[in-house]
C-alpha atoms as a PDB file:
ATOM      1  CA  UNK A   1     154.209 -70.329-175.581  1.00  0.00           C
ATOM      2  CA  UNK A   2     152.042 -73.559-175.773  1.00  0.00           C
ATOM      3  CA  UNK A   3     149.329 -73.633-174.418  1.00  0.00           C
ATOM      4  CA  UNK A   4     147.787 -76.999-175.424  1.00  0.00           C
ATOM      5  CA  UNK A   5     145.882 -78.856-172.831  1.00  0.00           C
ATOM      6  CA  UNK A   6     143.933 -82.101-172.587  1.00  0.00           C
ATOM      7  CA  UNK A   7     140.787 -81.204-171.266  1.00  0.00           C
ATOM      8  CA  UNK A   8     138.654 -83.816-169.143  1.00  0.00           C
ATOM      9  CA  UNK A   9     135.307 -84.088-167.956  1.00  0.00           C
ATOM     10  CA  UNK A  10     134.024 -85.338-164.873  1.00  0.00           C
ATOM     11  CA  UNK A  11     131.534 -87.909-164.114  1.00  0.00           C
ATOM     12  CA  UNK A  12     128.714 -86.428-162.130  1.00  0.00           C
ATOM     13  CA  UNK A  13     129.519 -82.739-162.561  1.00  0.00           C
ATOM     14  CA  UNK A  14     132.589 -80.594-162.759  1.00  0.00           C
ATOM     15  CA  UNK A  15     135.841 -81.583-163.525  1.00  0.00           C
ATOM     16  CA  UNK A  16     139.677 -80.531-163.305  1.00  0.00           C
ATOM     17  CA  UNK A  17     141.290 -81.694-166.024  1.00  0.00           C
ATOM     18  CA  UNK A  18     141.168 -85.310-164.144  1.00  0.00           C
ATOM     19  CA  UNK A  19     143.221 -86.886-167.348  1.00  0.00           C
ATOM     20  CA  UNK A  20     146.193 -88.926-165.595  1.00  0.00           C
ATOM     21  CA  UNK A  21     147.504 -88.534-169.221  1.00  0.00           C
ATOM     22  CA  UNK A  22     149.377 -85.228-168.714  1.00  0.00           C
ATOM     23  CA  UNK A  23     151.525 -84.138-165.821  1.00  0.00           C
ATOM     24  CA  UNK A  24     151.430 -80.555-164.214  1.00  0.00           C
ATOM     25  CA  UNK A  25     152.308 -77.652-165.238  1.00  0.00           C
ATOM     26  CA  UNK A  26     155.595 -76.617-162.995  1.00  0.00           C
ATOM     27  CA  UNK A  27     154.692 -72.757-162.622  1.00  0.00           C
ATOM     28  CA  UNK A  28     157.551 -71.696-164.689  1.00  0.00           C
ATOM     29  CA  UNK A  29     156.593 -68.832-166.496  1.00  0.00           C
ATOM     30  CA  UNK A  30     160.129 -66.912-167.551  1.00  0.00           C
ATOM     31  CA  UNK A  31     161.815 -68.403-170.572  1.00  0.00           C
ATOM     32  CA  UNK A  32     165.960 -68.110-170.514  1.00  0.00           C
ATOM     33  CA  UNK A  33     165.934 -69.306-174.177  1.00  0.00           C
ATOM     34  CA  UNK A  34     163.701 -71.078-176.809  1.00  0.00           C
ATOM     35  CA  UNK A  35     162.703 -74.481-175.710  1.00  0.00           C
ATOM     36  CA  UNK A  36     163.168 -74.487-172.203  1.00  0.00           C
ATOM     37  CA  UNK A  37     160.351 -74.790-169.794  1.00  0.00           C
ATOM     38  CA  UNK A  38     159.095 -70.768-169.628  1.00  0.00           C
ATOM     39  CA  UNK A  39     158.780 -70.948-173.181  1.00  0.00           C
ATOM     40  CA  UNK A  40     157.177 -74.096-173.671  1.00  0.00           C
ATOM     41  CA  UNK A  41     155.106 -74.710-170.524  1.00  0.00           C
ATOM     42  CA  UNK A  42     154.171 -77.847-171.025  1.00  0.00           C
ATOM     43  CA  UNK A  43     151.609 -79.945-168.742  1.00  0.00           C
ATOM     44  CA  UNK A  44     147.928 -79.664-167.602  1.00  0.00           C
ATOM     45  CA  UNK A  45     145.367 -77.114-167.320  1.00  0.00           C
ATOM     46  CA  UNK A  46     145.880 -73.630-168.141  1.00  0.00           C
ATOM     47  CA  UNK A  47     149.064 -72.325-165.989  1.00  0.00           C
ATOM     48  CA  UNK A  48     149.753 -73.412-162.277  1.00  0.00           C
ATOM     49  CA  UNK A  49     146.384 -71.792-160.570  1.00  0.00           C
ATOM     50  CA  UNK A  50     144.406 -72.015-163.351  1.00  0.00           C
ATOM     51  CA  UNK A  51     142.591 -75.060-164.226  1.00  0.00           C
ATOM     52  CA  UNK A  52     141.195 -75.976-167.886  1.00  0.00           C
ATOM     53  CA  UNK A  53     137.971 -76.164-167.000  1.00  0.00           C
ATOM     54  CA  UNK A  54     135.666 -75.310-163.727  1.00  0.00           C
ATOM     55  CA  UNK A  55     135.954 -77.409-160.877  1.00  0.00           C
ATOM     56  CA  UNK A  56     132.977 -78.419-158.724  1.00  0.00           C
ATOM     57  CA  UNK A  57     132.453 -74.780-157.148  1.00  0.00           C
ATOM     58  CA  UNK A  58     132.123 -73.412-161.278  1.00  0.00           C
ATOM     59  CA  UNK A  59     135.174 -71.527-160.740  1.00  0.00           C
ATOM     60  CA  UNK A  60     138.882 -72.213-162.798  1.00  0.00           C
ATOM     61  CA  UNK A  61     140.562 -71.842-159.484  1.00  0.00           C
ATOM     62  CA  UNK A  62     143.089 -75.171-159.013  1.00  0.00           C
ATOM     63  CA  UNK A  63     143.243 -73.790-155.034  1.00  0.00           C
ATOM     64  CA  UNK A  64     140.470 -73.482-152.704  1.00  0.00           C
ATOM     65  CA  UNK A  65     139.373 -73.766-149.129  1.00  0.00           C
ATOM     66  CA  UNK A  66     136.892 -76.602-148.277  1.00  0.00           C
ATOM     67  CA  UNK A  67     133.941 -74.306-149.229  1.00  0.00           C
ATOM     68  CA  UNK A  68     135.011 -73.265-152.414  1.00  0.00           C
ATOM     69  CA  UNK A  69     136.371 -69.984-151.686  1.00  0.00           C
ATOM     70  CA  UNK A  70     140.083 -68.337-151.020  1.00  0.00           C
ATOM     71  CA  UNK A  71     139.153 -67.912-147.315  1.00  0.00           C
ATOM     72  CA  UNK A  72     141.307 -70.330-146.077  1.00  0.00           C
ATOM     73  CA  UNK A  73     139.424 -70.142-142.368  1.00  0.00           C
ATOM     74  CA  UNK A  74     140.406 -73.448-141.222  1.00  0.00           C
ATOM     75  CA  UNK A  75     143.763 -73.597-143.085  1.00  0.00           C
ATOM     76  CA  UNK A  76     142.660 -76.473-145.240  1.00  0.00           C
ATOM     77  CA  UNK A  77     143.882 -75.999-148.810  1.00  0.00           C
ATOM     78  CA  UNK A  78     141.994 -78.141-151.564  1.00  0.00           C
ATOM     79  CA  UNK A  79     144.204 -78.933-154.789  1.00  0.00           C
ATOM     80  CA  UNK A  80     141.260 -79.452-157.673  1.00  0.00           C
ATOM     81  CA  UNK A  81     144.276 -80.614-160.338  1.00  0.00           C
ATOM     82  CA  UNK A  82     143.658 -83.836-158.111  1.00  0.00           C
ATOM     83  CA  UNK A  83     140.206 -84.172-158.718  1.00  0.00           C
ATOM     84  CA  UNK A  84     139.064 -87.356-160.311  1.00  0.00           C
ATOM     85  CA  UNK A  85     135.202 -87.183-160.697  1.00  0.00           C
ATOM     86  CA  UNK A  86     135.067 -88.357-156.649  1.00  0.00           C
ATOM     87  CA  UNK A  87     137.478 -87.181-154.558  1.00  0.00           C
ATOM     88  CA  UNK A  88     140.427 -84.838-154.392  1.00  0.00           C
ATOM     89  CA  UNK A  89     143.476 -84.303-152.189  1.00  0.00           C
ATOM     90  CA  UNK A  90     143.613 -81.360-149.891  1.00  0.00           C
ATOM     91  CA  UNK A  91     146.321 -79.959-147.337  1.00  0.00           C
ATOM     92  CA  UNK A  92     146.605 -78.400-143.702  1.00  0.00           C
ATOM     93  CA  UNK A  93     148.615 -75.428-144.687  1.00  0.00           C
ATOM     94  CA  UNK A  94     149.653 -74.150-140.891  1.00  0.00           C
ATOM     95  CA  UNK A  95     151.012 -77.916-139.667  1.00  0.00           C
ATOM     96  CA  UNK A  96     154.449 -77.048-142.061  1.00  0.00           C
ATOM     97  CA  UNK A  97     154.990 -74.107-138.807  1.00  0.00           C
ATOM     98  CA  UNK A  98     155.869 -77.100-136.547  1.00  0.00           C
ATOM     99  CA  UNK A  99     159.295 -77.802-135.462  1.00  0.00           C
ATOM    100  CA  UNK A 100     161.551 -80.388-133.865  1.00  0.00           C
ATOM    101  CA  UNK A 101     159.660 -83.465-135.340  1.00  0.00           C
ATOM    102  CA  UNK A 102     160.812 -86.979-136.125  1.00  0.00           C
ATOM    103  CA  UNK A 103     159.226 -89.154-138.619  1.00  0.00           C
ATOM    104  CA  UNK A 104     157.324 -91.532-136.513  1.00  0.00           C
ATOM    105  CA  UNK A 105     155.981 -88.455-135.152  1.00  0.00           C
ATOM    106  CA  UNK A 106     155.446 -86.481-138.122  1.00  0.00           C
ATOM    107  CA  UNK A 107     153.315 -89.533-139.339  1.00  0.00           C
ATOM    108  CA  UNK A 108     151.605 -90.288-135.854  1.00  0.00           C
ATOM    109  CA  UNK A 109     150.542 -86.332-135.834  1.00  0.00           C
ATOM    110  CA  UNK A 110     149.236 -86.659-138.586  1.00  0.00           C
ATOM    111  CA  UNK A 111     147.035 -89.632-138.303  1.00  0.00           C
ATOM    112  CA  UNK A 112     146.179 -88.309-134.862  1.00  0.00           C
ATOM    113  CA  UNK A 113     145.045 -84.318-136.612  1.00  0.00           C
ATOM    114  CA  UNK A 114     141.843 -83.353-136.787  1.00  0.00           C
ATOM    115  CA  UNK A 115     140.348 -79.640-137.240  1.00  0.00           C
ATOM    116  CA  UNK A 116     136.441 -78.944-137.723  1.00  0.00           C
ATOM    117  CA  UNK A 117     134.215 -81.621-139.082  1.00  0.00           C
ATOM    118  CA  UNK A 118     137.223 -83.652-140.564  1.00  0.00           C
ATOM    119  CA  UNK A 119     138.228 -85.667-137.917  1.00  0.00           C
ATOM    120  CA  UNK A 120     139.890 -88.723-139.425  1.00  0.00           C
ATOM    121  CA  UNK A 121     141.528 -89.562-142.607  1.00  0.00           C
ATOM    122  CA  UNK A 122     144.270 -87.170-141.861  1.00  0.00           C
ATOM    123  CA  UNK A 123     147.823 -88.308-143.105  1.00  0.00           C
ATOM    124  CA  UNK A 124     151.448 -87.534-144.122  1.00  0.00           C
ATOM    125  CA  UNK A 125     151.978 -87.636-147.653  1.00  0.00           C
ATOM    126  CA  UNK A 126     153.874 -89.691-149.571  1.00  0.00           C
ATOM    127  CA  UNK A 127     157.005 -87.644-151.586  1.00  0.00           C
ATOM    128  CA  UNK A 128     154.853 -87.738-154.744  1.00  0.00           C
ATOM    129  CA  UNK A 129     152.207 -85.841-153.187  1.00  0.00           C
ATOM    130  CA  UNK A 130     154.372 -83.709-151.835  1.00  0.00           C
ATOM    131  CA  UNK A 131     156.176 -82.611-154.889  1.00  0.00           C
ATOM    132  CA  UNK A 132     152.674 -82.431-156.520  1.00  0.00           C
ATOM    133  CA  UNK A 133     152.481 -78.767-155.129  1.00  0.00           C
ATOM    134  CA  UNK A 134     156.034 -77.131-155.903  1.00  0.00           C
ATOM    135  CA  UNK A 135     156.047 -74.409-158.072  1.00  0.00           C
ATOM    136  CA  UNK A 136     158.848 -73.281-160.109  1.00  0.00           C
ATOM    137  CA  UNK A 137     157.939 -69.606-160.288  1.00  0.00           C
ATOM    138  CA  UNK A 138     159.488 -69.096-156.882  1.00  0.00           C
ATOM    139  CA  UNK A 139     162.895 -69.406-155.539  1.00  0.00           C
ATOM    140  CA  UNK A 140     161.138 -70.963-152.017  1.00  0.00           C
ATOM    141  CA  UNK A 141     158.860 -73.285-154.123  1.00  0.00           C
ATOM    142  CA  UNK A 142     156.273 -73.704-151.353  1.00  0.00           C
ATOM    143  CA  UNK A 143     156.151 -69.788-150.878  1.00  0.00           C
ATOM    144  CA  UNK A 144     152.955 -68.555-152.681  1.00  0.00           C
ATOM    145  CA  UNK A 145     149.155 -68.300-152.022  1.00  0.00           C
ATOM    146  CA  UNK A 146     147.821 -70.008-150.613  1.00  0.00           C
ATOM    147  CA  UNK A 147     150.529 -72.294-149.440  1.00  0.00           C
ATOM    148  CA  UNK A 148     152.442 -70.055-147.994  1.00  0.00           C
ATOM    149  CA  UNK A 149     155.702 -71.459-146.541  1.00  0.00           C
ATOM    150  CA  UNK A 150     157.907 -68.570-147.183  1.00  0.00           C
ATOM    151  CA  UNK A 151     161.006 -69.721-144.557  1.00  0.00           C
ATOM    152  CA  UNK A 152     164.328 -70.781-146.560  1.00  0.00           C
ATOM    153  CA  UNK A 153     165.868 -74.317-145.041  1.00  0.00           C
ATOM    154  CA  UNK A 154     162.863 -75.786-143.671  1.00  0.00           C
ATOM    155  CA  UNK A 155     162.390 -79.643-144.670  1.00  0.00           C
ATOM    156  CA  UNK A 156     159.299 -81.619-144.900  1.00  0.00           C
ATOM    157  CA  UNK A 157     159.227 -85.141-144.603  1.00  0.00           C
ATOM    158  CA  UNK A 158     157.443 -87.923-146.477  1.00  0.00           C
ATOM    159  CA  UNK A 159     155.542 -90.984-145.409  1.00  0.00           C
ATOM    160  CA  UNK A 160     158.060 -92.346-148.203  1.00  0.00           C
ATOM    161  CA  UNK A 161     161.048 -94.389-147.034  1.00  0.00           C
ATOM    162  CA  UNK A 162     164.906 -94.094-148.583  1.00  0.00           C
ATOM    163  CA  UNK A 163     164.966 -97.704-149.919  1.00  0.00           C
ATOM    164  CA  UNK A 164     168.828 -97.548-150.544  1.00  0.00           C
ATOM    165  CA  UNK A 165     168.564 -96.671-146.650  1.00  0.00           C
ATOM    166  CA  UNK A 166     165.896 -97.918-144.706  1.00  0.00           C
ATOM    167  CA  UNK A 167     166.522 -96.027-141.458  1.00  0.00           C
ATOM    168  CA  UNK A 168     165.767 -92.376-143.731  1.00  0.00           C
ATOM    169  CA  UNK A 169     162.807 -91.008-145.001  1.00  0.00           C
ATOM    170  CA  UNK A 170     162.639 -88.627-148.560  1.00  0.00           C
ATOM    171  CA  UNK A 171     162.235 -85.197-147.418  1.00  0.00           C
ATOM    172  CA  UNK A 172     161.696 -82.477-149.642  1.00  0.00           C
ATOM    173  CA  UNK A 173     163.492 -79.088-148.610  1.00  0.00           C
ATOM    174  CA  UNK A 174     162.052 -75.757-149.249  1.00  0.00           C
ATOM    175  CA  UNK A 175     165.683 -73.832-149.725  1.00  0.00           C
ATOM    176  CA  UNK A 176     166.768 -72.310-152.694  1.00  0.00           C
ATOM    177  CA  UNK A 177     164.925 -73.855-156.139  1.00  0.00           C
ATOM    178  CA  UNK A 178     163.947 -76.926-154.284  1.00  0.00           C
ATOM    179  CA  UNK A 179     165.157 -80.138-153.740  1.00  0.00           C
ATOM    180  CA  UNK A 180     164.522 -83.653-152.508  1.00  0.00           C
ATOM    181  CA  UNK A 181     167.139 -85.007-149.927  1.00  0.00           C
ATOM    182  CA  UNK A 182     166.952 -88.243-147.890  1.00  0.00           C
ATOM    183  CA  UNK A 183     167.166 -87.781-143.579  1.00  0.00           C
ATOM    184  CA  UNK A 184     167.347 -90.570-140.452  1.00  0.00           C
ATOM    185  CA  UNK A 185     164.135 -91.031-139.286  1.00  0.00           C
ATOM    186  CA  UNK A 186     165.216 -90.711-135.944  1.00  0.00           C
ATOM    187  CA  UNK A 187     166.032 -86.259-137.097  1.00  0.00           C
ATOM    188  CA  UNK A 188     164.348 -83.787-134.445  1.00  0.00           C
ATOM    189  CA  UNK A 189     165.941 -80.694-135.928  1.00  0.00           C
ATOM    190  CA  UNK A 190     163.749 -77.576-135.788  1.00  0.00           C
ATOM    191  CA  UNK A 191     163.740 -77.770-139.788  1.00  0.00           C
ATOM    192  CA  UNK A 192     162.049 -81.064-139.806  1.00  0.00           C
ATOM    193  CA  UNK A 193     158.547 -80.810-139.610  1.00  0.00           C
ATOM    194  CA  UNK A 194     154.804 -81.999-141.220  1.00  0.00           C
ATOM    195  CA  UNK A 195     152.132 -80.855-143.630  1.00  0.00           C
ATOM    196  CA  UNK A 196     149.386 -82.974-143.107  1.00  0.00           C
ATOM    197  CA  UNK A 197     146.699 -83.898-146.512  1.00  0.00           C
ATOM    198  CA  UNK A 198     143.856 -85.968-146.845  1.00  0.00           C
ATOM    199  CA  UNK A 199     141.930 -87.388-149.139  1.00  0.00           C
ATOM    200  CA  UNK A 200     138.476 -86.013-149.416  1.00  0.00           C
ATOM    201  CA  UNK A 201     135.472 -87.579-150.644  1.00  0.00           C
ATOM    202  CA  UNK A 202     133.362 -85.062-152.598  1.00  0.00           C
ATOM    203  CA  UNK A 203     129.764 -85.199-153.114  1.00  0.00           C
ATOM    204  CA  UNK A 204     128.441 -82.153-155.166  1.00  0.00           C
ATOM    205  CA  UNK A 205     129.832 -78.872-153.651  1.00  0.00           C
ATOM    206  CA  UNK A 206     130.248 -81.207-150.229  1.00  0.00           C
ATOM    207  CA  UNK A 207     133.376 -82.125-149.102  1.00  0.00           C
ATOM    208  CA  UNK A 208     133.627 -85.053-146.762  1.00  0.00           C
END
């Protein structure tokens, strides 16, 4: 296995491996034969949940709530493999339960959530973003702690348009291994819906 890692530090305190540099590990941990992805495991920080060095909390954890533990009271989930010395990108796990959403709706929602002190900055995220959190471990590749999406055939959409299509939106589909698909914007099937993330600004252990 490799298990060589660029390791970053943060200005003004802990870091995540914030090099842009490297992509992601993809979770992939079983090898089917030398060279392919469980036996080479290429990409950032130690293995999917573990990051290369601590993150602002002192801990290795790449997934925490907003106060630095695995609570998860208000749902929010804080990705620290995003963290580059000032902010980082956190999710609202419990929005992907929603059904029968379009995607002007799925991005007004969004814009519109708000849940405890965070109020604003709310939005749906583009498909990069949303890919930035499969893992390949799992058949359902949004189905683990502390994501937790575990239902087969559900679709998320992106704030990213089709541009071979401008009337669809990218969608990525929790079903089998994963994939990305394109949809009509203008879809209200129960297996549409929205997982909200922000951006949030982070000032020592506060998150804002």
């Amino acid at each position: 296995m490799n298990t060589t890692y660029i390791k970053a530090t943060a200005s003004g305190g802990g870091g995540s491996s914030i090099s842009t540099a490297t992509l992601m590990k993809t979770g992939q941990t079983t090898s089917y034969r030398t060279g392919d992805d469980g036996d080479l495991q290429e990409g950032r920080n130690v293995d999917f949940f573990t990051l290369a060095e601590n993150n602002v909390f002192g801990t290795t954890d790449r997934f925490t709530d907003e106060l630095g533990g695995q609570v998860y009271a208000n749902d929010i989930v804080i990705d620290w493999s995003t963290f580059n010395g000032s902010t980082v990108l956190g999710w609202y796990r419990i929005r992907g339960t929603y059904t029968d959403i379009s995607w002007n709706d799925a991005i007004d929602n969004s814009l519109l959530f708000s849940i405890g002190t965070f109020t604003s900055g709310w939005r749906l995220p583009n498909m990069q973003e949303l890919m930035s959190i499969i893992n390949y471990s799992t058949i359902l590749p949004y189905d683990y702690t502390p994501i937790n999406q575990s239902l087969s055939g559900v679709s998320f959409w992106s704030a990213t348009t089709d541009p071979a299509t401008t009337s669809n939106a990218l969608i990525f589909r929790n079903a089998w291994n994963g994939h990305t698909n394109t949809r009509i914007k203008t879809n209200t099937s129960t297996s549409y819906r929205a997982m909200p993330c922000r951006t949030f600004t982070v000032t020592g252990t506060t998150l804002s």
